[in-house]
Protein backbone atom coordinates (compact mmCIF):
# COMPACT_ATOMS: atom_id res chain seq x y z
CA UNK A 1 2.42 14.98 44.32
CA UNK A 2 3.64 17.74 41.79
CA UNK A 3 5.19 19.62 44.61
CA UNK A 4 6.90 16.55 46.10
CA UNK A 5 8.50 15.95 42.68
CA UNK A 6 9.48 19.78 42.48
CA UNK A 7 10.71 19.37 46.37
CA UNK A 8 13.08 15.88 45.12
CA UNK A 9 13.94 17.26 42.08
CA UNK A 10 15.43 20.59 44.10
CA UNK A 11 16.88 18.07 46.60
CA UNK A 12 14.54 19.60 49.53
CA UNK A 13 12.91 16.59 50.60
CA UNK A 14 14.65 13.59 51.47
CA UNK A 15 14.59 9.65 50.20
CA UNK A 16 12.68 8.37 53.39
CA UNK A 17 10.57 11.40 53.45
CA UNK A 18 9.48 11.22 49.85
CA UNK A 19 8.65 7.25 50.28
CA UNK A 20 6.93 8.13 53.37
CA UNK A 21 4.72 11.06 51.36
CA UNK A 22 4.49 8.57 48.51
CA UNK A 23 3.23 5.49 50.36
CA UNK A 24 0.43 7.81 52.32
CA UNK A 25 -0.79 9.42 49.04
CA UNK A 26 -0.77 5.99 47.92
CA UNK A 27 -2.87 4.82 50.89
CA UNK A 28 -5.06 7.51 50.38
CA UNK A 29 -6.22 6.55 46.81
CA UNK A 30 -6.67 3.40 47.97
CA UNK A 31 -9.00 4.12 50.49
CA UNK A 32 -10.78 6.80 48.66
CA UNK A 33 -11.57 3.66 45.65
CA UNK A 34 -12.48 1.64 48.18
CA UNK A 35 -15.25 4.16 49.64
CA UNK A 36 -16.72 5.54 45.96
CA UNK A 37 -19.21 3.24 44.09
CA UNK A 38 -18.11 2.30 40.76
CA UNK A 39 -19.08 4.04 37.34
CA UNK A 40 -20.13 2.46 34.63
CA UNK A 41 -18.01 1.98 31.50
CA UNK A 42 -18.88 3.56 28.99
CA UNK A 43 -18.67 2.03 25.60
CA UNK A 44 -15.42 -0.03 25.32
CA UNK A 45 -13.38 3.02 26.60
CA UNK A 46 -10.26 0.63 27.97
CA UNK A 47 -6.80 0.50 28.72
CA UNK A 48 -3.96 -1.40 29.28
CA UNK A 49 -2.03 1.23 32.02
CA UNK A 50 1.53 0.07 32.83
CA UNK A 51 4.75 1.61 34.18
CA UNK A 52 7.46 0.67 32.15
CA UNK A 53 9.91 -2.08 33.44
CA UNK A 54 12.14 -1.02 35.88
CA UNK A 55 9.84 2.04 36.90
CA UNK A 56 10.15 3.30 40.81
CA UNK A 57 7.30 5.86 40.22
CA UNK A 58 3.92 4.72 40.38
CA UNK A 59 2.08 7.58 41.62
CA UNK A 60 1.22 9.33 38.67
CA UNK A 61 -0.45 6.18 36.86
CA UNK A 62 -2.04 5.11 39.88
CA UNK A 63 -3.75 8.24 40.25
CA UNK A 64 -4.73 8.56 36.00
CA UNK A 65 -5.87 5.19 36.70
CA UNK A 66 -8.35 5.89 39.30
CA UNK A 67 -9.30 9.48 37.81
CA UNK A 68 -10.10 7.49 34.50
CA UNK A 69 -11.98 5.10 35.99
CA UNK A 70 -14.20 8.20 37.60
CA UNK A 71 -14.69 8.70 34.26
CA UNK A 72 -16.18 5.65 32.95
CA UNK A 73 -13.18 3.68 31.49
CA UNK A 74 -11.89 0.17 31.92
CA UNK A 75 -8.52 0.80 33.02
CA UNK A 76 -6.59 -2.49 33.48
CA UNK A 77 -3.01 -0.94 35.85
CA UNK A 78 0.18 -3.11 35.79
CA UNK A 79 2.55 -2.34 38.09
CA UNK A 80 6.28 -3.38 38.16
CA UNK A 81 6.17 -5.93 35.43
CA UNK A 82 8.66 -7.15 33.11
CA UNK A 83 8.51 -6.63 29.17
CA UNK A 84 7.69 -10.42 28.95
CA UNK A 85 5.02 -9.61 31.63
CA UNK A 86 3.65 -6.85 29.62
CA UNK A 87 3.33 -8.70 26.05
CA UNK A 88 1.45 -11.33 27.54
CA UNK A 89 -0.88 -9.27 29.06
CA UNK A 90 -1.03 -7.02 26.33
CA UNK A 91 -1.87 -9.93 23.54
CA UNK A 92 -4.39 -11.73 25.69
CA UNK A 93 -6.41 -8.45 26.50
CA UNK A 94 -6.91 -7.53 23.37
CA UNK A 95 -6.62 -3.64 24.58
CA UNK A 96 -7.68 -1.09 22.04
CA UNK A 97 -5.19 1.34 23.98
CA UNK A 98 -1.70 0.51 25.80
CA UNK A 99 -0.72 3.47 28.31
CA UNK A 100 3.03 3.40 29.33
CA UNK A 101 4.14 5.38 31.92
CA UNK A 102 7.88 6.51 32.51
CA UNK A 103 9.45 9.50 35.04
CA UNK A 104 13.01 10.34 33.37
CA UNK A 105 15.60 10.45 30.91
CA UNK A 106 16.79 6.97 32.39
CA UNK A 107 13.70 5.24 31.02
CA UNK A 108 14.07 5.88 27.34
CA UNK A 109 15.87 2.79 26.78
CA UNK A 110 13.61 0.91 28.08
CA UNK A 111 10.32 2.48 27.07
CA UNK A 112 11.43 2.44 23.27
CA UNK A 113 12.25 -1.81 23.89
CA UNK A 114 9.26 -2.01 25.53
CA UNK A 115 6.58 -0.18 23.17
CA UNK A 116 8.64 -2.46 20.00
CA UNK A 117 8.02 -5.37 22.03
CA UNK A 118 4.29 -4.18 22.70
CA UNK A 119 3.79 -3.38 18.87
CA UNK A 120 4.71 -7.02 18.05
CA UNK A 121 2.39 -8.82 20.68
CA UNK A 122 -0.63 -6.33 20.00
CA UNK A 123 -0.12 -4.80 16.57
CA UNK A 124 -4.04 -2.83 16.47
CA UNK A 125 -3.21 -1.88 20.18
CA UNK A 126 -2.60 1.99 19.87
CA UNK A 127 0.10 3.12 22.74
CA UNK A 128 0.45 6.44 24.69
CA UNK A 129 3.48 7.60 26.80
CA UNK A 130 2.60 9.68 29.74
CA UNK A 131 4.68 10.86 32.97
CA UNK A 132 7.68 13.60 33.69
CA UNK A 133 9.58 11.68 30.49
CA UNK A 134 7.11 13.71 28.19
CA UNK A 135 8.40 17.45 29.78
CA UNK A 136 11.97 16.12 29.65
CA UNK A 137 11.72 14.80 25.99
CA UNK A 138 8.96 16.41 24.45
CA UNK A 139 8.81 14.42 21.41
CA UNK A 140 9.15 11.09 23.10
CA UNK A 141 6.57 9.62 21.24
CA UNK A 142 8.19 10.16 17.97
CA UNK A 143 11.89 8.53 19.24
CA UNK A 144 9.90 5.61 20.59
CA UNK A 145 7.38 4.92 17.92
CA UNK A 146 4.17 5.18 20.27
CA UNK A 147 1.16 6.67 18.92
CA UNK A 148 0.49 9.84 21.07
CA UNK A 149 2.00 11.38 24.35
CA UNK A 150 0.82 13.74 26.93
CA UNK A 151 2.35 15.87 30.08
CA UNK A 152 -0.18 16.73 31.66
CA UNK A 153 -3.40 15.03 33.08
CA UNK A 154 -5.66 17.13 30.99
CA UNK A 155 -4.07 16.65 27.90
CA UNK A 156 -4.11 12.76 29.17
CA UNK A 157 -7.48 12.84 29.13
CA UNK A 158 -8.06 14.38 25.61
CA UNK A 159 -5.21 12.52 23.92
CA UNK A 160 -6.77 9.05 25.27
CA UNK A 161 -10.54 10.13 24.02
CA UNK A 162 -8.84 11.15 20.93
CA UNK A 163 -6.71 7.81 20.54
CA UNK A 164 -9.91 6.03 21.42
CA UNK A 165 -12.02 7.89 18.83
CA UNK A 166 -9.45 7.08 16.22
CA UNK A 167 -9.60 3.62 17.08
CA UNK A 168 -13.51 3.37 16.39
CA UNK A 169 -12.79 4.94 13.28
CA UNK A 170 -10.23 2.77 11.67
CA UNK A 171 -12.32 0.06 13.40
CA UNK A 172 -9.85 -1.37 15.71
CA UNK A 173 -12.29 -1.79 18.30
CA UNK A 174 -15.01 -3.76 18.56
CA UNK A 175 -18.24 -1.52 18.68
């Protein structure tokens, strides 16, 4: 996946040949979720995951949903909805975490409307902005008001134990 972005972004690979590559990798994670037995959560480690409206990518959070999952949390993945959408879901699942997921420059608009909207519909909800936005604007979290950000997978993982830590803490989810 990192080398098909590297391939589009250094206009290598073409449109149908990237939504070709995209839709099997897709296919594949699929099948691979259907085929492995499900972990147990552990604790209330969940999450609200959620491109942000008008997203095309949905690679990347499909496949932190799934490797999340692997590792015992509750990850609740929204694709393709609308801010409206989001609130909704966000106020009536209570989520201790809200994960927003955004590829470019072209999405900071949008991500900043979204995680004000978010803020009002789930004030305790603590929200985390992952995806190529965070290595184009590196302090994305700051200009949007979220709560933490990550670039990488790794640092996903540590930032969302982290946020979730911190939410136990100042008690803002239930035990």
């Amino acid at each position: 996946a990192n080398r098909l972005g590297e391939w589009w972004e250094q206009d290598i690979i073409h449109f149908s040949d990237m939504a070709i590559a995209a839709g099997r990798m897709l296919h594949m994670l699929r099948d691979l979720r259907m085929a492995t037995p499900p972990v147990p959560v552990r604790g209330n480690r969940e999450a609200l995951f959620a491109t942000v409206p008008g997203e095309q990518h949905v690679l990347g959070v499909t496949m932190a949903t799934d490797i999340l999952r692997e590792k015992g949390w509750d990850i609740d993945l929204h694709i393709g909805r609308s801010e409206t959408e989001l609130c909704k879901i966000a106020h009536d699942g209570g989520y201790p975490i809200i994960g927003l997921s955004a590829s470019g420059a072209e999405q900071v608009r949008s991500l900043a409307r979204t995680i004000v909207e978010l803020r009002i519909a789930a004030p305790r909800s603590l929200i985390f902005i992952s995806g190529n936005i965070v290595q184009i604007e590196r302090d994305i979290a700051i200009k949007t008001g979220a709560d933490a950000a990550a670039p990488t997978m790794q640092h996903s993982l540590e930032t969302l134990e982290a946020l979730y830590q911190a939410c136990l803490k100042a008690a803002k989810c239930a035990p």
